[in-house]
PDB file of N, CA and C in Angstrom:
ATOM      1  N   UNK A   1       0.855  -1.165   0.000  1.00  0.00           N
ATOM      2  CA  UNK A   1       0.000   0.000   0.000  1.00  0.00           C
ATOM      3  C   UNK A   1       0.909   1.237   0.000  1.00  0.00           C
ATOM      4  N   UNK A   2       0.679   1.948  -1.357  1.00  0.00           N
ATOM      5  CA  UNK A   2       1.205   3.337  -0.620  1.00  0.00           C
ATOM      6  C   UNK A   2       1.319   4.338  -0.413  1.00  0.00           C
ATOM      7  N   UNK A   3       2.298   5.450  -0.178  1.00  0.00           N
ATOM      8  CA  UNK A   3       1.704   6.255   0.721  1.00  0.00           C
ATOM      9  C   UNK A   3       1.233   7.442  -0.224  1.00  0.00           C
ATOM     10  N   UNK A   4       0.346   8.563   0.458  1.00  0.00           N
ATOM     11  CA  UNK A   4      -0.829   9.313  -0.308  1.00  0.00           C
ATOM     12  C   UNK A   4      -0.125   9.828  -1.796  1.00  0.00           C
ATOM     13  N   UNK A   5       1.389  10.295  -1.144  1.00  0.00           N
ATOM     14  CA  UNK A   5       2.433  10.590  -2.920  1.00  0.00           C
ATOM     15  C   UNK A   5       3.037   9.537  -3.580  1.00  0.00           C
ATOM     16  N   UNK A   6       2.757   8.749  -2.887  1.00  0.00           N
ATOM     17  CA  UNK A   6       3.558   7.532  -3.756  1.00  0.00           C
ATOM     18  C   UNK A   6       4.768   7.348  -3.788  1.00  0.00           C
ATOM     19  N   UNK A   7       5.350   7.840  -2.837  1.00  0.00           N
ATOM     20  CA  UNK A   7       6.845   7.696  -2.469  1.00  0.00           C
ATOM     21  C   UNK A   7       7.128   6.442  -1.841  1.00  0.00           C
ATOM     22  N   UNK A   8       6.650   5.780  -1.290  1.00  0.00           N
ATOM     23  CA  UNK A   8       7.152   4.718  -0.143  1.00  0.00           C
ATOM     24  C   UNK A   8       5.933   3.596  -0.228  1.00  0.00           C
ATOM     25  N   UNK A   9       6.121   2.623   0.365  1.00  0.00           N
ATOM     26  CA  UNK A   9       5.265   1.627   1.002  1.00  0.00           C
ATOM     27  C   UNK A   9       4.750   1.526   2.379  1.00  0.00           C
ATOM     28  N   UNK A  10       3.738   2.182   2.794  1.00  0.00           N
ATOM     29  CA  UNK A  10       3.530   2.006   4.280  1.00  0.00           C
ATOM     30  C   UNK A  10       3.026   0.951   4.742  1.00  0.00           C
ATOM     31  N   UNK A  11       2.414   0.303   4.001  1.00  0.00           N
ATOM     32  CA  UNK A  11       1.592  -1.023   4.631  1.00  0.00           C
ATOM     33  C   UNK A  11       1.474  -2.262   3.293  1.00  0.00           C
ATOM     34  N   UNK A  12       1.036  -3.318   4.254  1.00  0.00           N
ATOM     35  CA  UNK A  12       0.875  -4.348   3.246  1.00  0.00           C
ATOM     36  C   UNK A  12      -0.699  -4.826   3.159  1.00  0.00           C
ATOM     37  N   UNK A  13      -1.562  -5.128   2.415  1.00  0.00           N
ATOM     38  CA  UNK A  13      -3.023  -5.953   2.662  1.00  0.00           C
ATOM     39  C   UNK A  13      -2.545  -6.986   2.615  1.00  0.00           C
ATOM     40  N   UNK A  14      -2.692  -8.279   3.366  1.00  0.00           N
ATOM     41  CA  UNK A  14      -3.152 -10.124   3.365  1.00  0.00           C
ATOM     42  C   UNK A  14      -4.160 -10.540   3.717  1.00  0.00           C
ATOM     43  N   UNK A  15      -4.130 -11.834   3.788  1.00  0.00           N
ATOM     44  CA  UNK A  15      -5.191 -12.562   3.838  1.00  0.00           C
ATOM     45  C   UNK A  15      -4.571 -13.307   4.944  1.00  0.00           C
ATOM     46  N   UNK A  16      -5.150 -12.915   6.405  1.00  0.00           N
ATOM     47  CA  UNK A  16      -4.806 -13.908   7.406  1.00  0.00           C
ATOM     48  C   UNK A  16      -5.570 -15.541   7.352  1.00  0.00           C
ATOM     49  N   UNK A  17      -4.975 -16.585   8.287  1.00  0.00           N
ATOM     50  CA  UNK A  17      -5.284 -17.717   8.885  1.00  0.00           C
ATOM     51  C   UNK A  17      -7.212 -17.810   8.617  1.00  0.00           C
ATOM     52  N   UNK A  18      -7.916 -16.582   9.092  1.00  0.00           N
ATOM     53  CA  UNK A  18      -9.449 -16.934   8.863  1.00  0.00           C
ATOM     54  C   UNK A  18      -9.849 -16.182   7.258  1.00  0.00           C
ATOM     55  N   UNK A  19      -8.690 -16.197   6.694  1.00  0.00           N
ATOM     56  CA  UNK A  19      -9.191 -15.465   5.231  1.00  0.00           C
ATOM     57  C   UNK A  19      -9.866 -14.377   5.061  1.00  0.00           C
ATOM     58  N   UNK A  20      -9.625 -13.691   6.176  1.00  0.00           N
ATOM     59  CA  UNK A  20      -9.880 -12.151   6.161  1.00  0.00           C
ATOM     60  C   UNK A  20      -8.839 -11.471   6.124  1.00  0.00           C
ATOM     61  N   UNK A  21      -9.244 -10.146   4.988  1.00  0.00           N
ATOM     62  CA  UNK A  21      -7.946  -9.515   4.637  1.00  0.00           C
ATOM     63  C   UNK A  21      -7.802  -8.324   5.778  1.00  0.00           C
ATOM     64  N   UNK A  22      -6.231  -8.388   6.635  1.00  0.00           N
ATOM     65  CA  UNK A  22      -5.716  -7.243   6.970  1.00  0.00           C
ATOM     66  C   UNK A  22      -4.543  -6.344   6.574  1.00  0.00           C
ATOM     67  N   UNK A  23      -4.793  -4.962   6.985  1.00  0.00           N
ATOM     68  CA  UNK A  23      -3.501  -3.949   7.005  1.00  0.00           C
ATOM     69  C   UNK A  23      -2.719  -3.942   7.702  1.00  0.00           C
ATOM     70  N   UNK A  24      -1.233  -4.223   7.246  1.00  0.00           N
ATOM     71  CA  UNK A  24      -0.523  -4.052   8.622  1.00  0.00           C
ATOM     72  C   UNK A  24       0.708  -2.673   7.880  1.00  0.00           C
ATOM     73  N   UNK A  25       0.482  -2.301   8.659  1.00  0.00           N
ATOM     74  CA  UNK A  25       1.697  -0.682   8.544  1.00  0.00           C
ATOM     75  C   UNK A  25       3.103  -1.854   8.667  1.00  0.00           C
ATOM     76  N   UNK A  26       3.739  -0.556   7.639  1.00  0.00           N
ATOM     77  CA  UNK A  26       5.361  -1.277   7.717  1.00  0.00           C
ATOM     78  C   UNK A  26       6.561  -0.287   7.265  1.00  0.00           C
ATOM     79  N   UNK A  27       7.472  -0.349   8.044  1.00  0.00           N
ATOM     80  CA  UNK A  27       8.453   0.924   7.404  1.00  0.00           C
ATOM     81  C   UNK A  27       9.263   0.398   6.267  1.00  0.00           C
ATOM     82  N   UNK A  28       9.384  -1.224   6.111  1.00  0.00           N
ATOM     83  CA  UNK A  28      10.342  -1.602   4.714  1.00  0.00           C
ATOM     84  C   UNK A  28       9.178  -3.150   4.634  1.00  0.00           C
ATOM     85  N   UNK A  29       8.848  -3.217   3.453  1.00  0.00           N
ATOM     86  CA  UNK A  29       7.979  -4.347   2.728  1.00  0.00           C
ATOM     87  C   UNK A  29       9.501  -5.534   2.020  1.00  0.00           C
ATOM     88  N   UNK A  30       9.310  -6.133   1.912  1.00  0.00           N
ATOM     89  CA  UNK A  30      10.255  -7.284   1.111  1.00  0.00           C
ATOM     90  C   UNK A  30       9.064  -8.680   0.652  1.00  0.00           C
ATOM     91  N   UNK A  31       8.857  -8.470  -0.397  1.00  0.00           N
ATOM     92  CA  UNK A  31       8.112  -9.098  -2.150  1.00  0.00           C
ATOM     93  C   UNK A  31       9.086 -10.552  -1.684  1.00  0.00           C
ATOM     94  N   UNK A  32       8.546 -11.318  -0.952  1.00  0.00           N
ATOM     95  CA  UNK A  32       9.136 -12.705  -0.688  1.00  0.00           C
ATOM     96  C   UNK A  32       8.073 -14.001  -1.616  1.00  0.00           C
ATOM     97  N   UNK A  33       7.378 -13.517  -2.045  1.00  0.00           N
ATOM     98  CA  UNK A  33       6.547 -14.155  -2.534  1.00  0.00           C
ATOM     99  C   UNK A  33       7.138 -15.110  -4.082  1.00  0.00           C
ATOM    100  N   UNK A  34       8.134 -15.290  -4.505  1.00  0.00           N
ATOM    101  CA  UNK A  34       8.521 -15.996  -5.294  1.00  0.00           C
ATOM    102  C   UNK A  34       8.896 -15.055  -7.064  1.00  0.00           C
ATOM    103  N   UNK A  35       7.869 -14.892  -7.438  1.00  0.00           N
ATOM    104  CA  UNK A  35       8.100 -14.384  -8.668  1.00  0.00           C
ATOM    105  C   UNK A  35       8.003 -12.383  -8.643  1.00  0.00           C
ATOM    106  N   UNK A  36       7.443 -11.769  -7.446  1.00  0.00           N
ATOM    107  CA  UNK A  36       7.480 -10.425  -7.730  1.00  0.00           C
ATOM    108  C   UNK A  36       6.555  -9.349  -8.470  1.00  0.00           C
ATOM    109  N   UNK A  37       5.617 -10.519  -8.795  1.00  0.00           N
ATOM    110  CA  UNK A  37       4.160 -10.098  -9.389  1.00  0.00           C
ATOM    111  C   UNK A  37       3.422  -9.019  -8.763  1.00  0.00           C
ATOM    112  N   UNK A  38       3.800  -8.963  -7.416  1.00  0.00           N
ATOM    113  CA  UNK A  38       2.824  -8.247  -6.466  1.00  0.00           C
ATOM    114  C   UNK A  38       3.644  -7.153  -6.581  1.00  0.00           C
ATOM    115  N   UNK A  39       5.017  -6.882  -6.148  1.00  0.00           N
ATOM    116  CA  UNK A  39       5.369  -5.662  -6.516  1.00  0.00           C
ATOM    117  C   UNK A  39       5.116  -5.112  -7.674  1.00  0.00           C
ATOM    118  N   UNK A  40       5.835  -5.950  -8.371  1.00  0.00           N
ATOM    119  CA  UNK A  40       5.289  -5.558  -9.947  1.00  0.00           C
ATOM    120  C   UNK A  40       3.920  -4.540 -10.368  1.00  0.00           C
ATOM    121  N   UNK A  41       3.036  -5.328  -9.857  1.00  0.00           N
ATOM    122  CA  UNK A  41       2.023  -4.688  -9.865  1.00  0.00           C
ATOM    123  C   UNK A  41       1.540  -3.540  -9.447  1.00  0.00           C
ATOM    124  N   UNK A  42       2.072  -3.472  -8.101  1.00  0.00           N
ATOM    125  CA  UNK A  42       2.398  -2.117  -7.147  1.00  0.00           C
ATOM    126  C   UNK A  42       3.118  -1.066  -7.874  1.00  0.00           C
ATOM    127  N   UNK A  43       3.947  -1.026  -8.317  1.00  0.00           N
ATOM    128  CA  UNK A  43       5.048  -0.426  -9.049  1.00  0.00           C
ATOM    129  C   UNK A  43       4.258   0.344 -10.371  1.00  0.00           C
ATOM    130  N   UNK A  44       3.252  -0.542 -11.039  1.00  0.00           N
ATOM    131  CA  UNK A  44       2.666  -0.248 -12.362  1.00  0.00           C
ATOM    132  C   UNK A  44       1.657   0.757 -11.755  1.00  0.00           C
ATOM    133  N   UNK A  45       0.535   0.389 -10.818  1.00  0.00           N
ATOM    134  CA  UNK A  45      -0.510   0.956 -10.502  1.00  0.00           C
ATOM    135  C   UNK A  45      -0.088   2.461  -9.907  1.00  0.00           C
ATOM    136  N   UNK A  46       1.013   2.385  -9.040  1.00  0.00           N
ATOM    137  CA  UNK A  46       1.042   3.829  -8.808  1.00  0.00           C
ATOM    138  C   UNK A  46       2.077   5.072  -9.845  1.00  0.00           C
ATOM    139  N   UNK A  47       2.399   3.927 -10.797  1.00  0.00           N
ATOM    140  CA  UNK A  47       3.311   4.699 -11.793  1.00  0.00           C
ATOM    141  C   UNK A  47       4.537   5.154 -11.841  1.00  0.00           C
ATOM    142  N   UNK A  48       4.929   3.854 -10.867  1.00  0.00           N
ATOM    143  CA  UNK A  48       6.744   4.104 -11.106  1.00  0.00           C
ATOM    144  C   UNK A  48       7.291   2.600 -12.400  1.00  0.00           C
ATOM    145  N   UNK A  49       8.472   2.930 -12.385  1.00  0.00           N
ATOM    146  CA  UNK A  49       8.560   1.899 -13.197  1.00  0.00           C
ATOM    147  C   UNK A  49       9.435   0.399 -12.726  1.00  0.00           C
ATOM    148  N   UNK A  50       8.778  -0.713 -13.035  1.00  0.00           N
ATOM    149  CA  UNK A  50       9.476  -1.654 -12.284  1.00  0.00           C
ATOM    150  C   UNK A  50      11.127  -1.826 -12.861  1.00  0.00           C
ATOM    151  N   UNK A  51      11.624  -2.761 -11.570  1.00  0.00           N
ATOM    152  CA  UNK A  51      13.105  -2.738 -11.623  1.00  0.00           C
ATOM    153  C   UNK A  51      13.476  -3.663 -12.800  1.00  0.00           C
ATOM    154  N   UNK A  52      14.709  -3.287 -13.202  1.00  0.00           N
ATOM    155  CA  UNK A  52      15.213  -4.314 -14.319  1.00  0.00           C
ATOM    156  C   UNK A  52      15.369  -5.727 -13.706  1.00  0.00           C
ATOM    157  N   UNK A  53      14.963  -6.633 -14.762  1.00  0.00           N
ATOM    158  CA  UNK A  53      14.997  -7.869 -14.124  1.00  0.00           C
ATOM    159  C   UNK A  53      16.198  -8.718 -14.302  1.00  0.00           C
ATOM    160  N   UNK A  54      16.703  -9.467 -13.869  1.00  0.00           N
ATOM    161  CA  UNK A  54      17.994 -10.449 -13.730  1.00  0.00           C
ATOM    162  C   UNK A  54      17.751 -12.208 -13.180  1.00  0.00           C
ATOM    163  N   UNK A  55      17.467 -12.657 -14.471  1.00  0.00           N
ATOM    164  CA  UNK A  55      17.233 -13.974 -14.197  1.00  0.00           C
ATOM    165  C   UNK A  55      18.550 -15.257 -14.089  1.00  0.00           C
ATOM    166  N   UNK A  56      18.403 -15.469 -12.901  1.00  0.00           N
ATOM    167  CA  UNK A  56      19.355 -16.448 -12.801  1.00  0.00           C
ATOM    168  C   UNK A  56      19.091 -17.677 -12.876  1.00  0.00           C
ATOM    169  N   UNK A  57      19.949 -18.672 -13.920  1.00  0.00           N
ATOM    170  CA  UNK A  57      19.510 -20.091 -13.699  1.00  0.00           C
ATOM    171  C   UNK A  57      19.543 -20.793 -12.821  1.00  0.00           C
ATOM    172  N   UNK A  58      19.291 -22.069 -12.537  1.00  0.00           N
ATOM    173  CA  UNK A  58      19.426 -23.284 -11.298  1.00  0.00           C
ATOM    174  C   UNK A  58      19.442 -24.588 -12.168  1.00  0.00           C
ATOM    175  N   UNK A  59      19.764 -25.154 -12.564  1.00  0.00           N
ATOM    176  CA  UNK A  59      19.832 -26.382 -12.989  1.00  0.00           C
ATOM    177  C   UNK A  59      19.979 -27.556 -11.685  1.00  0.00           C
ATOM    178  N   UNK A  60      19.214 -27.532 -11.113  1.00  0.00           N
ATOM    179  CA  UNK A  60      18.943 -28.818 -10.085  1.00  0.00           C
ATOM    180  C   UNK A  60      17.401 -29.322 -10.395  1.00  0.00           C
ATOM    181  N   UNK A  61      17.291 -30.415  -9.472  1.00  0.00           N
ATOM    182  CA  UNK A  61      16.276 -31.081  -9.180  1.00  0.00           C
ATOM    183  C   UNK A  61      15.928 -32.045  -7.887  1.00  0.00           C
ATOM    184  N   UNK A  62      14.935 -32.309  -7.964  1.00  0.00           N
ATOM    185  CA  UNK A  62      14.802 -33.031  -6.437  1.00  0.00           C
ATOM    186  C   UNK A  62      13.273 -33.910  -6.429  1.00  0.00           C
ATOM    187  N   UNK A  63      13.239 -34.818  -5.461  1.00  0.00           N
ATOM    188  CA  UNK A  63      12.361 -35.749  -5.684  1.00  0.00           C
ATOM    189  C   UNK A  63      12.368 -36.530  -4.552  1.00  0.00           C
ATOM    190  N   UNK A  64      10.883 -36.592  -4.530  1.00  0.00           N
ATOM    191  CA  UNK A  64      10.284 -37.524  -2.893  1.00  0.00           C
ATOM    192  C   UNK A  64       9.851 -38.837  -2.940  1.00  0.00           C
ATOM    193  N   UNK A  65      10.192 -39.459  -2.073  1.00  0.00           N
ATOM    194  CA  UNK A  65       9.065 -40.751  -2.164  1.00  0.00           C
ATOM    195  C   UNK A  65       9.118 -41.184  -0.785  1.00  0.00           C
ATOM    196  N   UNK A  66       8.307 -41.857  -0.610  1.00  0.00           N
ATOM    197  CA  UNK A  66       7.755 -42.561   0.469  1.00  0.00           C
ATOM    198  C   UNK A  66       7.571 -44.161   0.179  1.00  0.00           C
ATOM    199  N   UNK A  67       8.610 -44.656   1.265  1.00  0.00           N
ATOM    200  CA  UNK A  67       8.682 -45.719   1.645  1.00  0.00           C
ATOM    201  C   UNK A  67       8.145 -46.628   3.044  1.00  0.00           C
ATOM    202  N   UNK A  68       7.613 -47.833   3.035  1.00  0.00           N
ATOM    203  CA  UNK A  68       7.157 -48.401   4.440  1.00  0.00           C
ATOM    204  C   UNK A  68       8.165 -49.186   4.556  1.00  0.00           C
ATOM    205  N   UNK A  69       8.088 -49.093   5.394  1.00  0.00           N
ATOM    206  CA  UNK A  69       9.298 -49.705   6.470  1.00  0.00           C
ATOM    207  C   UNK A  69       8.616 -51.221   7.117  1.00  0.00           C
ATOM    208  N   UNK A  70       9.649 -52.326   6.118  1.00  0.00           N
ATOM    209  CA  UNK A  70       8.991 -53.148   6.413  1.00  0.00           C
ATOM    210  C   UNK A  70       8.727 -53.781   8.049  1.00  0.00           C
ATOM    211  N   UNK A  71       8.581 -54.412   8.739  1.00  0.00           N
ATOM    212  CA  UNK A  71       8.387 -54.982  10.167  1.00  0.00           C
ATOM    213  C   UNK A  71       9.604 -55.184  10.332  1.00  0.00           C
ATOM    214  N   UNK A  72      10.330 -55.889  10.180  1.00  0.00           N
ATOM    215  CA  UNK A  72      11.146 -56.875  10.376  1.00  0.00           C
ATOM    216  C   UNK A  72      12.621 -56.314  10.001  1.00  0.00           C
ATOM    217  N   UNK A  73      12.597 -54.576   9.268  1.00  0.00           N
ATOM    218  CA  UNK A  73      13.719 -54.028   9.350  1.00  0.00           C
ATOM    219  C   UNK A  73      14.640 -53.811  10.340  1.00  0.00           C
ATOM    220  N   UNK A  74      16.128 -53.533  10.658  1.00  0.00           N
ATOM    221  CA  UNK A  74      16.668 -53.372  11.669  1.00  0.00           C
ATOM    222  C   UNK A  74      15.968 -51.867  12.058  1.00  0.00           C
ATOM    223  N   UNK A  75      17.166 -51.580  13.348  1.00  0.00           N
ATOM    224  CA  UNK A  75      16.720 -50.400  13.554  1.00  0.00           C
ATOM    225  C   UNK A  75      17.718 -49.779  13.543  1.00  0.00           C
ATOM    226  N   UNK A  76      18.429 -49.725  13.075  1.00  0.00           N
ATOM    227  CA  UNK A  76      19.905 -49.010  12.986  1.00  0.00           C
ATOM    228  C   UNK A  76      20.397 -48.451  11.287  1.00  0.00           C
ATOM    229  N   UNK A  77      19.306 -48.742  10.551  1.00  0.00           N
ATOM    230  CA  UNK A  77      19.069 -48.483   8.877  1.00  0.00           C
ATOM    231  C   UNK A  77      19.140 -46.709   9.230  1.00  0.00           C
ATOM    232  N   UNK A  78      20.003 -46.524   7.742  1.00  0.00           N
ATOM    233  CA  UNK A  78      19.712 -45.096   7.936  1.00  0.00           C
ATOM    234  C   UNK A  78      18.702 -44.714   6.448  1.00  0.00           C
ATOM    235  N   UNK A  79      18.711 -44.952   5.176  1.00  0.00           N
ATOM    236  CA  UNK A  79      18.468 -45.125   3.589  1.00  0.00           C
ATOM    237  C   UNK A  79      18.285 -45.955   3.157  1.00  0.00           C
ATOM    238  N   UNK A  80      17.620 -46.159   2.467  1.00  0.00           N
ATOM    239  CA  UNK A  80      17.079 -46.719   0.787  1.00  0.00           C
ATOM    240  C   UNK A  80      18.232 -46.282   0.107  1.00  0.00           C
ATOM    241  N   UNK A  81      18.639 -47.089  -1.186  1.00  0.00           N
ATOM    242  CA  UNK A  81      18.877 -46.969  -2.243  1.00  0.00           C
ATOM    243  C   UNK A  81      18.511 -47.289  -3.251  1.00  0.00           C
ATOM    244  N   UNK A  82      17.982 -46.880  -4.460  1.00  0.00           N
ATOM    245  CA  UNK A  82      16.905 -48.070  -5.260  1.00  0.00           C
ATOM    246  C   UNK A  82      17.288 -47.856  -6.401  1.00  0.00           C
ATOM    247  N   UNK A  83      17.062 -48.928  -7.319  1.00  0.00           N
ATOM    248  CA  UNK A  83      18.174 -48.708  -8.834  1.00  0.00           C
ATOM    249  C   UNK A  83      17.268 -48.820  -9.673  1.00  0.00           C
ATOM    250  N   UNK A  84      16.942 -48.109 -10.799  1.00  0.00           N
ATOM    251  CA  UNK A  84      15.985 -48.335 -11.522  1.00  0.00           C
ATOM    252  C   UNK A  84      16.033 -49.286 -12.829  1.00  0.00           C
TER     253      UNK A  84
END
């Protein structure tokens, strides 16, 4: 939210725990939200211009699974390894 000249950010609107939206006043905001859309947006609506962007790659990956543990395993196992 901001302020009446549009200089600053005083507050933020959310959506608390019962999905009602509140204001909370703030002297510095930080756009943790992943992609920056929301500033973005902020930035357009009051007519400044958004920041240059700088995309950095990641080339990783990652992956879950869930295993049962049979009965009769020790108890001193730390991993799975599984070969496809």
């Amino acid at each position: 939210m901001p302020s009446d000249d549009h200089a600053v950010v005083i507050a933020v609107r959310f959506e608390n725990a019962d999905r009602a939206g509140e204001t909370l006043s703030a002297d510095m905001v930080v756009d943790a939200s992943g992609r920056g859309n929301l500033t973005c947006n902020l930035l357009e609506a009051i007519g400044r211009a958004t920041p240059e962007e700088t995309v950095i790659g990641v080339d990783i990956g990652y992956a879950t699974a869930v295993f049962a543990i049979p009965d009769d395993a020790p108890s001193d196992w730390k991993a799975i390894c599984a070969k496809r």
